[in-house]
PDB file of N, CA and C in Angstrom:
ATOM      1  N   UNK A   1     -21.476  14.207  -8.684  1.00  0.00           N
ATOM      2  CA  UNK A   1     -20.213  13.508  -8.790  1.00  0.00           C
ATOM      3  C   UNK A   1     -19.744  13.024  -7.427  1.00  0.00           C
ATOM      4  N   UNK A   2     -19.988  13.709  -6.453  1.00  0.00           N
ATOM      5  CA  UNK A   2     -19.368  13.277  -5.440  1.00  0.00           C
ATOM      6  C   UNK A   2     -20.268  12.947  -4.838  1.00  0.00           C
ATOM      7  N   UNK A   3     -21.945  12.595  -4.762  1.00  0.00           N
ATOM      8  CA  UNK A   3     -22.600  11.572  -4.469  1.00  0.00           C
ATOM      9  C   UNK A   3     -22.317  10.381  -4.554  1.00  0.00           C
ATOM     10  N   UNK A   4     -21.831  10.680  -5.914  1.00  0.00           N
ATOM     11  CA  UNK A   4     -21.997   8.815  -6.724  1.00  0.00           C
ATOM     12  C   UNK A   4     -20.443   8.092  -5.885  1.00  0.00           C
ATOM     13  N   UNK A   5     -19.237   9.301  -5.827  1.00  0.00           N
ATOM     14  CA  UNK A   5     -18.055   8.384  -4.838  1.00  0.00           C
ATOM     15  C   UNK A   5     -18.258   7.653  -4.245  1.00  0.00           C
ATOM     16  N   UNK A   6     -18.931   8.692  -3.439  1.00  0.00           N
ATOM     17  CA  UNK A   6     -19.897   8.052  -1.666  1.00  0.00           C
ATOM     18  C   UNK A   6     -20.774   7.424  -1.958  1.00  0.00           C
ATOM     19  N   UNK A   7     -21.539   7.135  -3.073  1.00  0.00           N
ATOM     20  CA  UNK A   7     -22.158   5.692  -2.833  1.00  0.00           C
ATOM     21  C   UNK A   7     -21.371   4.760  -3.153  1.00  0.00           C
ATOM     22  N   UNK A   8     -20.061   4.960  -4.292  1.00  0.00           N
ATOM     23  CA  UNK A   8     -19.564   3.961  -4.597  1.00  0.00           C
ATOM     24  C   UNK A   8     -18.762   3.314  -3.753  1.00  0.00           C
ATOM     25  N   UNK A   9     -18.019   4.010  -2.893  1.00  0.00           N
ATOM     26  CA  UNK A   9     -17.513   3.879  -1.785  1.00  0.00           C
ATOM     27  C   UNK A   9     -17.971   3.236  -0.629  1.00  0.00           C
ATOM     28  N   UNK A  10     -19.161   3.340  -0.267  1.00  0.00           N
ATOM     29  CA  UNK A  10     -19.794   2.654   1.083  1.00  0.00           C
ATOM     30  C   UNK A  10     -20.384   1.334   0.231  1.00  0.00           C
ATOM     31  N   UNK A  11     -20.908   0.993  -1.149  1.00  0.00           N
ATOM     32  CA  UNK A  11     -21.333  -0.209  -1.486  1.00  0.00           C
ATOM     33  C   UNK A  11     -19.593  -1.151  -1.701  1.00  0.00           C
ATOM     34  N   UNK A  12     -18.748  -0.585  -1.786  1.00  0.00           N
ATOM     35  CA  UNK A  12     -17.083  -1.379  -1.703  1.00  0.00           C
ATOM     36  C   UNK A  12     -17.473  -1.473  -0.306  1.00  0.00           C
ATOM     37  N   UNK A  13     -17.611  -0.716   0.582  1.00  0.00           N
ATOM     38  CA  UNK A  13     -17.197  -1.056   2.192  1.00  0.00           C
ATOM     39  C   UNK A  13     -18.163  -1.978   2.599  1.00  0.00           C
ATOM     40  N   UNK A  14     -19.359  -1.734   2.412  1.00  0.00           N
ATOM     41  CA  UNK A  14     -20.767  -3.013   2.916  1.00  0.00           C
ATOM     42  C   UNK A  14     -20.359  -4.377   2.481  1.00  0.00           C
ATOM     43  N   UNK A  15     -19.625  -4.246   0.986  1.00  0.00           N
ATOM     44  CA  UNK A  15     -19.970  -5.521   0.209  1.00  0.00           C
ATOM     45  C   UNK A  15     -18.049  -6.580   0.750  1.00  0.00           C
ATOM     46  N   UNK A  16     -17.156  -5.768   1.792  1.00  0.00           N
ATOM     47  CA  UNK A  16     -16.197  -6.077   2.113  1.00  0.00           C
ATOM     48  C   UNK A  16     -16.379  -6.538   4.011  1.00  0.00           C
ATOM     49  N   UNK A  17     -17.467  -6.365   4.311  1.00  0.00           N
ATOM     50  CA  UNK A  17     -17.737  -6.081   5.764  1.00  0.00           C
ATOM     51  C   UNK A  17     -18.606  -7.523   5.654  1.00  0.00           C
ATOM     52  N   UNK A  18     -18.425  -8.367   7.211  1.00  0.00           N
ATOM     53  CA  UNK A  18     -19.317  -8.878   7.811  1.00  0.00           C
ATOM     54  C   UNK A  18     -19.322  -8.986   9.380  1.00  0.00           C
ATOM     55  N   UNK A  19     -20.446  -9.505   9.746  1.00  0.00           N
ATOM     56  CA  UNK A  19     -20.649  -9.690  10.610  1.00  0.00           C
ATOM     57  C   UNK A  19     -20.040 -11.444  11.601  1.00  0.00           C
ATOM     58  N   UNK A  20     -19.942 -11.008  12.915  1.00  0.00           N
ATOM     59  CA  UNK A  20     -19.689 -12.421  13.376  1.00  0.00           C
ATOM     60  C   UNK A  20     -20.583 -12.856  14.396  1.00  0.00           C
ATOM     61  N   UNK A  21     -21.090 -14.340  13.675  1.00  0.00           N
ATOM     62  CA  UNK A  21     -21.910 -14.742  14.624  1.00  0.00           C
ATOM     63  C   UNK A  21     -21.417 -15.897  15.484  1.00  0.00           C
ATOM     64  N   UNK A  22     -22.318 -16.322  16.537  1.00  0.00           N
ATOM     65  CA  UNK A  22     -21.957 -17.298  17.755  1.00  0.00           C
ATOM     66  C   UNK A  22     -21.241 -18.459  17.257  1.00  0.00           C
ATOM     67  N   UNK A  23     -22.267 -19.218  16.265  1.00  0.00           N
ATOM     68  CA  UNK A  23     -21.566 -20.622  16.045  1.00  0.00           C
ATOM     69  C   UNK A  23     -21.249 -21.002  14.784  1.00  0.00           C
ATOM     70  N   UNK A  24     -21.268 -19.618  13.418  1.00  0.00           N
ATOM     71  CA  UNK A  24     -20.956 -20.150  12.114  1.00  0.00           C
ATOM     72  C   UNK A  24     -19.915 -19.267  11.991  1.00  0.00           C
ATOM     73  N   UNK A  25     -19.333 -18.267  12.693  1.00  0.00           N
ATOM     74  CA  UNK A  25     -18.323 -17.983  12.363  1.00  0.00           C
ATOM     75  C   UNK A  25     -18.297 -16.440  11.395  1.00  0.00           C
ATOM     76  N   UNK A  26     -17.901 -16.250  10.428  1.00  0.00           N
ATOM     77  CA  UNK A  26     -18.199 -15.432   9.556  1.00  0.00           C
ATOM     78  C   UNK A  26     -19.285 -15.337   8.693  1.00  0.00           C
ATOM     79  N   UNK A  27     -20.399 -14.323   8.149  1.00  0.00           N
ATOM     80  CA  UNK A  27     -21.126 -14.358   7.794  1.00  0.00           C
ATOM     81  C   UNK A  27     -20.934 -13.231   6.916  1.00  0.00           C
ATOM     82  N   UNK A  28     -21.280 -13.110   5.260  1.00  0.00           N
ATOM     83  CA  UNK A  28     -21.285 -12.077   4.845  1.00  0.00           C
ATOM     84  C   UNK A  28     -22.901 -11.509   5.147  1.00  0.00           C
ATOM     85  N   UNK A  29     -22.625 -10.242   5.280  1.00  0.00           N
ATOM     86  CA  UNK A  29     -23.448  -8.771   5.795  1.00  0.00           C
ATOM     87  C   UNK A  29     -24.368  -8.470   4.218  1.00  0.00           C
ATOM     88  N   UNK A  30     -25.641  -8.383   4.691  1.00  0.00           N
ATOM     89  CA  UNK A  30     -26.747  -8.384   3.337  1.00  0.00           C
ATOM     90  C   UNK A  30     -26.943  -6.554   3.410  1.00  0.00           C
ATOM     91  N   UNK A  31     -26.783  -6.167   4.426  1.00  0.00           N
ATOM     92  CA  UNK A  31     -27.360  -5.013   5.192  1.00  0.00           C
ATOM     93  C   UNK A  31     -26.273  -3.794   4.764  1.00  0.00           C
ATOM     94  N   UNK A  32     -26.910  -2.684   5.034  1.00  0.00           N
ATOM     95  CA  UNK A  32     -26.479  -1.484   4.319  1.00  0.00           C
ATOM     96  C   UNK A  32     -25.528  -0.650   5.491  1.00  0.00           C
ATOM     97  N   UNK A  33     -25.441  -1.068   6.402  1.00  0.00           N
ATOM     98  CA  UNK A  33     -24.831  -0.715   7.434  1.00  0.00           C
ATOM     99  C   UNK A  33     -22.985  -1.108   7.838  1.00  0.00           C
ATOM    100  N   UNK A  34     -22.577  -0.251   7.717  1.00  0.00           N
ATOM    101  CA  UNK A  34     -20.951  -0.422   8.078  1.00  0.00           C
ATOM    102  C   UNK A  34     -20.530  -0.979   9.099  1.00  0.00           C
ATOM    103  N   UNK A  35     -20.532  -2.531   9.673  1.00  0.00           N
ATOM    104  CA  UNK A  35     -19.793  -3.061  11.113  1.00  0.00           C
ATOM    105  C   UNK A  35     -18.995  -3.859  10.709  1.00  0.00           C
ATOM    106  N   UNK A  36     -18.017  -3.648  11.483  1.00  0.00           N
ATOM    107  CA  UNK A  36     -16.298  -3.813  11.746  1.00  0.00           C
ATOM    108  C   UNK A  36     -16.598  -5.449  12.075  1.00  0.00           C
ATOM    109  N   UNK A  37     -15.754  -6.363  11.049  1.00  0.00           N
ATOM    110  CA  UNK A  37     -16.431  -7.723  11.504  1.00  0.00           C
ATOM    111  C   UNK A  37     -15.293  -8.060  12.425  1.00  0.00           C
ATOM    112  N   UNK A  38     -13.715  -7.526  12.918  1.00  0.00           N
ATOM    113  CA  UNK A  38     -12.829  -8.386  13.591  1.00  0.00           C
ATOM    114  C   UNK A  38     -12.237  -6.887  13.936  1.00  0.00           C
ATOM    115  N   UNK A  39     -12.304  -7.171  15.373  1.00  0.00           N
ATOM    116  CA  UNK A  39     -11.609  -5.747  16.236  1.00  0.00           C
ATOM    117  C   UNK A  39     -10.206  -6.721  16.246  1.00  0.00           C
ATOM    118  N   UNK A  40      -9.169  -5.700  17.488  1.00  0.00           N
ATOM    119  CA  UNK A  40      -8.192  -6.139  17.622  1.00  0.00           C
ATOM    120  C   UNK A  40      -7.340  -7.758  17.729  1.00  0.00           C
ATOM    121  N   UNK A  41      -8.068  -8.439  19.197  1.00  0.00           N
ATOM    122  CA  UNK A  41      -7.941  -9.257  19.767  1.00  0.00           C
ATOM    123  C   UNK A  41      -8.707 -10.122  19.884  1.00  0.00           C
ATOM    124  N   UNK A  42     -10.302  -9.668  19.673  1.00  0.00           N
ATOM    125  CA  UNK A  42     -11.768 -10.464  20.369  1.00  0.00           C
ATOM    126  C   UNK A  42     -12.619 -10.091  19.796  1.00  0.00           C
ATOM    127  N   UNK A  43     -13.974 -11.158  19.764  1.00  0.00           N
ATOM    128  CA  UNK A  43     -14.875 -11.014  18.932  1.00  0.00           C
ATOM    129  C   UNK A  43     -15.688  -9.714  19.988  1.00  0.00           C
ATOM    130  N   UNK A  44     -16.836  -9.696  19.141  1.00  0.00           N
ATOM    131  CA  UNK A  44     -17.921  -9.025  20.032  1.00  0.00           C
ATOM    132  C   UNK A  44     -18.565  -9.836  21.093  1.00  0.00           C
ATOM    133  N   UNK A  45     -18.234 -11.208  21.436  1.00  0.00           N
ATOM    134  CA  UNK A  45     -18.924 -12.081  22.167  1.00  0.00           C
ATOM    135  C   UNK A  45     -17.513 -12.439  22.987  1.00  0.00           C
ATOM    136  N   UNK A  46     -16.516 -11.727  23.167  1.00  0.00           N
ATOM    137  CA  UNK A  46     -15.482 -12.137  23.772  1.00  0.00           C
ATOM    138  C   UNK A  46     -14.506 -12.922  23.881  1.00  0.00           C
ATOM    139  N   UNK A  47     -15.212 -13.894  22.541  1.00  0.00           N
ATOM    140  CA  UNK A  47     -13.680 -14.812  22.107  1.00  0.00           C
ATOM    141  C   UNK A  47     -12.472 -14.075  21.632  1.00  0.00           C
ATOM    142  N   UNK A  48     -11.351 -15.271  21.821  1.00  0.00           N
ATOM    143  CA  UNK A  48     -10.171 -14.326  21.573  1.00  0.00           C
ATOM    144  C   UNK A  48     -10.221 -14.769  20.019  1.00  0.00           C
ATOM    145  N   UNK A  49      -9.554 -14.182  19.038  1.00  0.00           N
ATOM    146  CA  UNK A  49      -9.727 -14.737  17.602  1.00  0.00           C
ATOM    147  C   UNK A  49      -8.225 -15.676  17.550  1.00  0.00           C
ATOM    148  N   UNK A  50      -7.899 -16.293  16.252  1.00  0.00           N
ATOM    149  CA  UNK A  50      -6.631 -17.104  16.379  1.00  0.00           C
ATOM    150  C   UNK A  50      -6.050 -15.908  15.351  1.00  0.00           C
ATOM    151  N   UNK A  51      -4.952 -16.650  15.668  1.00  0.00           N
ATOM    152  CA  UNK A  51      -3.582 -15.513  14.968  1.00  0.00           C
ATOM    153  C   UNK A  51      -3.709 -15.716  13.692  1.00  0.00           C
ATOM    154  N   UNK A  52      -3.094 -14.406  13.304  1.00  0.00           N
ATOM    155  CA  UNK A  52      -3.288 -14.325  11.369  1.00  0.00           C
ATOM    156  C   UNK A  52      -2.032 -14.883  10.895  1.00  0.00           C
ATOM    157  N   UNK A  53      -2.624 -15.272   9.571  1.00  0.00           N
ATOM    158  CA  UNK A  53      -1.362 -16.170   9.133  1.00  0.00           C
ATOM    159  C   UNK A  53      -0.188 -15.284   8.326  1.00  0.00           C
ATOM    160  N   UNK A  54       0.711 -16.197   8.732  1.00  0.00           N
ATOM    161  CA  UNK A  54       2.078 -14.922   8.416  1.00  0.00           C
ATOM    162  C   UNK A  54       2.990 -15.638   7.376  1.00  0.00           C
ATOM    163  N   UNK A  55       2.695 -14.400   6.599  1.00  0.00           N
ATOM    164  CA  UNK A  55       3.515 -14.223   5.320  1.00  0.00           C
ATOM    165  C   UNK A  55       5.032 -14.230   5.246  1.00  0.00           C
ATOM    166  N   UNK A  56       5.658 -14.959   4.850  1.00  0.00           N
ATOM    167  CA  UNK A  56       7.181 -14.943   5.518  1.00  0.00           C
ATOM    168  C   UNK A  56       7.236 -14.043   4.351  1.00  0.00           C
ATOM    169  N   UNK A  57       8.696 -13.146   4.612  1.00  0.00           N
ATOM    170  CA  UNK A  57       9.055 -12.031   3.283  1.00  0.00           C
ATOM    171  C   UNK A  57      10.136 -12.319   3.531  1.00  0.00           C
ATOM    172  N   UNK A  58      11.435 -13.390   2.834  1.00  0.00           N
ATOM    173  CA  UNK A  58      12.732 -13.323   3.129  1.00  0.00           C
ATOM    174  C   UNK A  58      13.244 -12.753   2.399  1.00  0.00           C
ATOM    175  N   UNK A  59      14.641 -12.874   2.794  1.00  0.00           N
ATOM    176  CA  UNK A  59      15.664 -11.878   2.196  1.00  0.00           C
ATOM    177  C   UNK A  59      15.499 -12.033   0.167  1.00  0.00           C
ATOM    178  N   UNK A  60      15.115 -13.308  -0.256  1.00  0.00           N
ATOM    179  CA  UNK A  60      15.270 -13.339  -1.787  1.00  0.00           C
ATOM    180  C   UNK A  60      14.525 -12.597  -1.763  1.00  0.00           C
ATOM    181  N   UNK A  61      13.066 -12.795  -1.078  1.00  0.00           N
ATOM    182  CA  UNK A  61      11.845 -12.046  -2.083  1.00  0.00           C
ATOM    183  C   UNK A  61      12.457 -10.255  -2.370  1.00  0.00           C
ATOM    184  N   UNK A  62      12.666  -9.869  -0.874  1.00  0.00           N
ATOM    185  CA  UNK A  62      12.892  -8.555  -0.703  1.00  0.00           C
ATOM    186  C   UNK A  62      13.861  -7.918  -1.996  1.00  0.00           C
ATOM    187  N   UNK A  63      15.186  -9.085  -1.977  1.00  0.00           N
ATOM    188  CA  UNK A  63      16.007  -8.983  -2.680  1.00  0.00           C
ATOM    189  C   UNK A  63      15.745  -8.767  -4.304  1.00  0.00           C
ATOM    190  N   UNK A  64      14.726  -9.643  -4.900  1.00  0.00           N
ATOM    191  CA  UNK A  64      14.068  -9.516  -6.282  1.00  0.00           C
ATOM    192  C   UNK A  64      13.306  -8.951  -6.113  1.00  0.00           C
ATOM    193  N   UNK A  65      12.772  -7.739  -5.382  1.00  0.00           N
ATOM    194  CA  UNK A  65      11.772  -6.584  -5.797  1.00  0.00           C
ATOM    195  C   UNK A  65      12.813  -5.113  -5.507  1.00  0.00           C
ATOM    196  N   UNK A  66      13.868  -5.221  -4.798  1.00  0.00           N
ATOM    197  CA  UNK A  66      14.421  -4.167  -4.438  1.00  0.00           C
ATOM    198  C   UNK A  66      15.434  -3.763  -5.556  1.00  0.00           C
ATOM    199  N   UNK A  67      16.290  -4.759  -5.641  1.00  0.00           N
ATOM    200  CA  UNK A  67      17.435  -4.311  -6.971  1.00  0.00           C
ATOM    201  C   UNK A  67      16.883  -4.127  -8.382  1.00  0.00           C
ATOM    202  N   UNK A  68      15.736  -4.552  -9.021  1.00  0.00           N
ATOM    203  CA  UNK A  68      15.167  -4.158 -10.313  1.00  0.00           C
ATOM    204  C   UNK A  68      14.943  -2.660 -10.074  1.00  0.00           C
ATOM    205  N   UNK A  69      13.962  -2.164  -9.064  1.00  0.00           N
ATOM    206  CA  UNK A  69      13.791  -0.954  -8.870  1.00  0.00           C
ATOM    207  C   UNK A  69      14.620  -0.040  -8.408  1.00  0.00           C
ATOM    208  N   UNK A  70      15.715  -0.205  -8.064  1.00  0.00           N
ATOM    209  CA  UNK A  70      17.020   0.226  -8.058  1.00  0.00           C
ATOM    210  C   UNK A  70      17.652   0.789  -8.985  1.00  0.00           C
ATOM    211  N   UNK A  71      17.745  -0.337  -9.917  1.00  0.00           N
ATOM    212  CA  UNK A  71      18.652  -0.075 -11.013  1.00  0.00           C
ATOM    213  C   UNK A  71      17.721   0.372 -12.051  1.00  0.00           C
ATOM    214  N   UNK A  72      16.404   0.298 -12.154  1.00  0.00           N
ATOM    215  CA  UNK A  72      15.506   1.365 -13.216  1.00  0.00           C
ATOM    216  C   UNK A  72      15.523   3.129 -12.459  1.00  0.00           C
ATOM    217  N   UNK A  73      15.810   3.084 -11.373  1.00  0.00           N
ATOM    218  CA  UNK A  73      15.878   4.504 -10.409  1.00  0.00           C
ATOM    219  C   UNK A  73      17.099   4.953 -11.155  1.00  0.00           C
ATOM    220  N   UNK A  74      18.164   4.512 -10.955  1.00  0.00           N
ATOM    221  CA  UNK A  74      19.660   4.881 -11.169  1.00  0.00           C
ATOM    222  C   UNK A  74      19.255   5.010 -12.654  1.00  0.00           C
ATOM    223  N   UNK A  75      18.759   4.097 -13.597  1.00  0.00           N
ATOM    224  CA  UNK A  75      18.815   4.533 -15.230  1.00  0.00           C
ATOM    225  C   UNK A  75      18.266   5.666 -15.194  1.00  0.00           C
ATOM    226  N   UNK A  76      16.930   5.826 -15.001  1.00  0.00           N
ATOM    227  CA  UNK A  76      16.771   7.244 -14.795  1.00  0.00           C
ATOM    228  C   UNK A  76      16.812   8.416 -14.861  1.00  0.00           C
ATOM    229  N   UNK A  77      17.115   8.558 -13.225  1.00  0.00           N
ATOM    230  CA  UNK A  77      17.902   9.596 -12.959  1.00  0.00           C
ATOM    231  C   UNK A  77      19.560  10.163 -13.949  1.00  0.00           C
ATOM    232  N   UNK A  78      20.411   8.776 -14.278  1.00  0.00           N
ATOM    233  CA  UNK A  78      21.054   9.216 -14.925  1.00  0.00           C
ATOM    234  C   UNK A  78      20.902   9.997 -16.288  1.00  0.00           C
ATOM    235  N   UNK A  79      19.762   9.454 -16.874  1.00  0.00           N
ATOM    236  CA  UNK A  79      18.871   9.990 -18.244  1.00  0.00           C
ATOM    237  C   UNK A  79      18.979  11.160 -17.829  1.00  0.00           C
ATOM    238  N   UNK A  80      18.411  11.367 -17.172  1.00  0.00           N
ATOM    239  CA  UNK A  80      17.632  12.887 -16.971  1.00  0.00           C
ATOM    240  C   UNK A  80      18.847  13.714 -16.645  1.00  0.00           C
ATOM    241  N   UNK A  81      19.939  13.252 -16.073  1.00  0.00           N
ATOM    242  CA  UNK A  81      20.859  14.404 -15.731  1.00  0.00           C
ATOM    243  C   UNK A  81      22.050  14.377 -17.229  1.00  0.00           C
ATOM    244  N   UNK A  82      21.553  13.437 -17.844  1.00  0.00           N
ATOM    245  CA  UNK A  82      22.963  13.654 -19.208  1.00  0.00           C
ATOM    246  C   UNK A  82      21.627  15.014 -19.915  1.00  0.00           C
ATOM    247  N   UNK A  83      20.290  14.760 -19.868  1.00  0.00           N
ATOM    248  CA  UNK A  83      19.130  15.615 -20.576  1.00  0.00           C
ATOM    249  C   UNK A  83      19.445  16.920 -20.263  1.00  0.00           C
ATOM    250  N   UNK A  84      19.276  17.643 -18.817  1.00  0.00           N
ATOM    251  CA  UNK A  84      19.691  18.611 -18.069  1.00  0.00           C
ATOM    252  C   UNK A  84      21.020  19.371 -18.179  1.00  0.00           C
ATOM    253  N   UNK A  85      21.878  18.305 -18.399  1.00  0.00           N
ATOM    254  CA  UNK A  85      23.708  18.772 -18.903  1.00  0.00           C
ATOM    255  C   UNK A  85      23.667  19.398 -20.553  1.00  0.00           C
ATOM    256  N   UNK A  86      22.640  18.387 -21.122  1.00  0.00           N
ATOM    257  CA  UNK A  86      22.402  18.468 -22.807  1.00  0.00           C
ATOM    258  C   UNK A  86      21.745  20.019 -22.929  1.00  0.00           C
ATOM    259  N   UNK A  87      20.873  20.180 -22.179  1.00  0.00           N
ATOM    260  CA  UNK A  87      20.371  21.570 -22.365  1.00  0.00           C
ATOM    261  C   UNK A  87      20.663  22.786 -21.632  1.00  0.00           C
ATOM    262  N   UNK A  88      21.727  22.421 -21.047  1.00  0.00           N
ATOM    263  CA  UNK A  88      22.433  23.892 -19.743  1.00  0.00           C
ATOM    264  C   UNK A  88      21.460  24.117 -19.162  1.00  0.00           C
ATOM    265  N   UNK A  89      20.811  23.577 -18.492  1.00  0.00           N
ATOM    266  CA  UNK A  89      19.673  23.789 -17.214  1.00  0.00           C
ATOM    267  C   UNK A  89      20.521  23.726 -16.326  1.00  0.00           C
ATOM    268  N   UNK A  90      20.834  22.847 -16.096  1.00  0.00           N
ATOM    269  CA  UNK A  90      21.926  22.609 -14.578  1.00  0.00           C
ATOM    270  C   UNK A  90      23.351  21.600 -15.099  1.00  0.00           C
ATOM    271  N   UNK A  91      24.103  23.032 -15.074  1.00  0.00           N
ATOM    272  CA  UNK A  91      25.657  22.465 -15.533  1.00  0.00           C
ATOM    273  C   UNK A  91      26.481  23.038 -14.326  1.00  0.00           C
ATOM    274  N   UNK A  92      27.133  22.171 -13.355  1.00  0.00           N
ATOM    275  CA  UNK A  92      28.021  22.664 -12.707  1.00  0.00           C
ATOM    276  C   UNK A  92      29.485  23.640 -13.168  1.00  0.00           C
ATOM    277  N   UNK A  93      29.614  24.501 -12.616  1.00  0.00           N
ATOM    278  CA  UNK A  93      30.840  25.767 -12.979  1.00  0.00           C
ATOM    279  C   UNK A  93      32.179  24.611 -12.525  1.00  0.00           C
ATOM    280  N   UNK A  94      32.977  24.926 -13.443  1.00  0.00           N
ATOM    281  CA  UNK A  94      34.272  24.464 -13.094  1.00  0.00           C
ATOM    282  C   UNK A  94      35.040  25.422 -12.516  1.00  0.00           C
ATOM    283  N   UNK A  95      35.460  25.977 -11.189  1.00  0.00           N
ATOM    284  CA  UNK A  95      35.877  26.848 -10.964  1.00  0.00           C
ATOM    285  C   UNK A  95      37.258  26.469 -10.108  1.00  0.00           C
ATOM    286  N   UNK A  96      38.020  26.668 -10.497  1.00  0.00           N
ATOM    287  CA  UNK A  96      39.219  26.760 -10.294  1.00  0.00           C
ATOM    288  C   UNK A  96      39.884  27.370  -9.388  1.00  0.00           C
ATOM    289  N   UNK A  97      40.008  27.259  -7.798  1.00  0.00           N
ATOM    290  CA  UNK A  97      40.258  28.034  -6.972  1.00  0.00           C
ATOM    291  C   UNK A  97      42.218  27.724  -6.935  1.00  0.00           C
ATOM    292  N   UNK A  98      42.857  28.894  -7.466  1.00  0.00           N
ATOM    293  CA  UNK A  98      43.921  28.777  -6.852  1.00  0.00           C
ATOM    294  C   UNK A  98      44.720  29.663  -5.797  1.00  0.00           C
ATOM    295  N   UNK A  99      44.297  29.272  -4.800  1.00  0.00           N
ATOM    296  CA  UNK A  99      44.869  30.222  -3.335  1.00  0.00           C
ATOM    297  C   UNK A  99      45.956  30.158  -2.817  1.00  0.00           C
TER     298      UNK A  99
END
């Protein structure tokens, strides 16, 4: 079982990996061997690479993924605490301090 991960695992990583060559650029990797096709800044031949392209995330997008999941959190949680009240698991004491 945990052979087959690890093969399944390194044939995802080979078949996601290439190599970079001088004058074509990217090349997908035939080879069974794991190399890193883009380090930080520079190729393996010392070019600098160009900048990655950037995903703008503005405020709508953020905005329509944040408040749905919000307000399914809050339904929820509220479920579960009318459930919890329903079955005296956790009912706060009304206690009446008069000092």
């Amino acid at each position: 079982m945990a052979t087959a991960v690890v093969r399944l695992s390194r044939t995802l990583l080979s078949r996601n990996t290439a190599i970079v060559t001088h004058n074509i650029g990217l090349k997908p990797s035939n080879t069974q061997r794991l190399n890193q096709c883009r380090t930080a800044v520079s190729t393996a031949t010392g070019s600098v690479l160009p900048k990655p392209d950037k995903v703008s995330f503005g405020l709508i997008r953020m905005t329509v993924v944040v408040i749905p999941f919000l307000y399914v959190g809050t339904l929820i949680s509220k479920n579960f605490a009318a459930l919890l009240e329903e079955h005296d698991i956790f009912v706060p004491e009304d206690d009446d301090d008069d000092d």
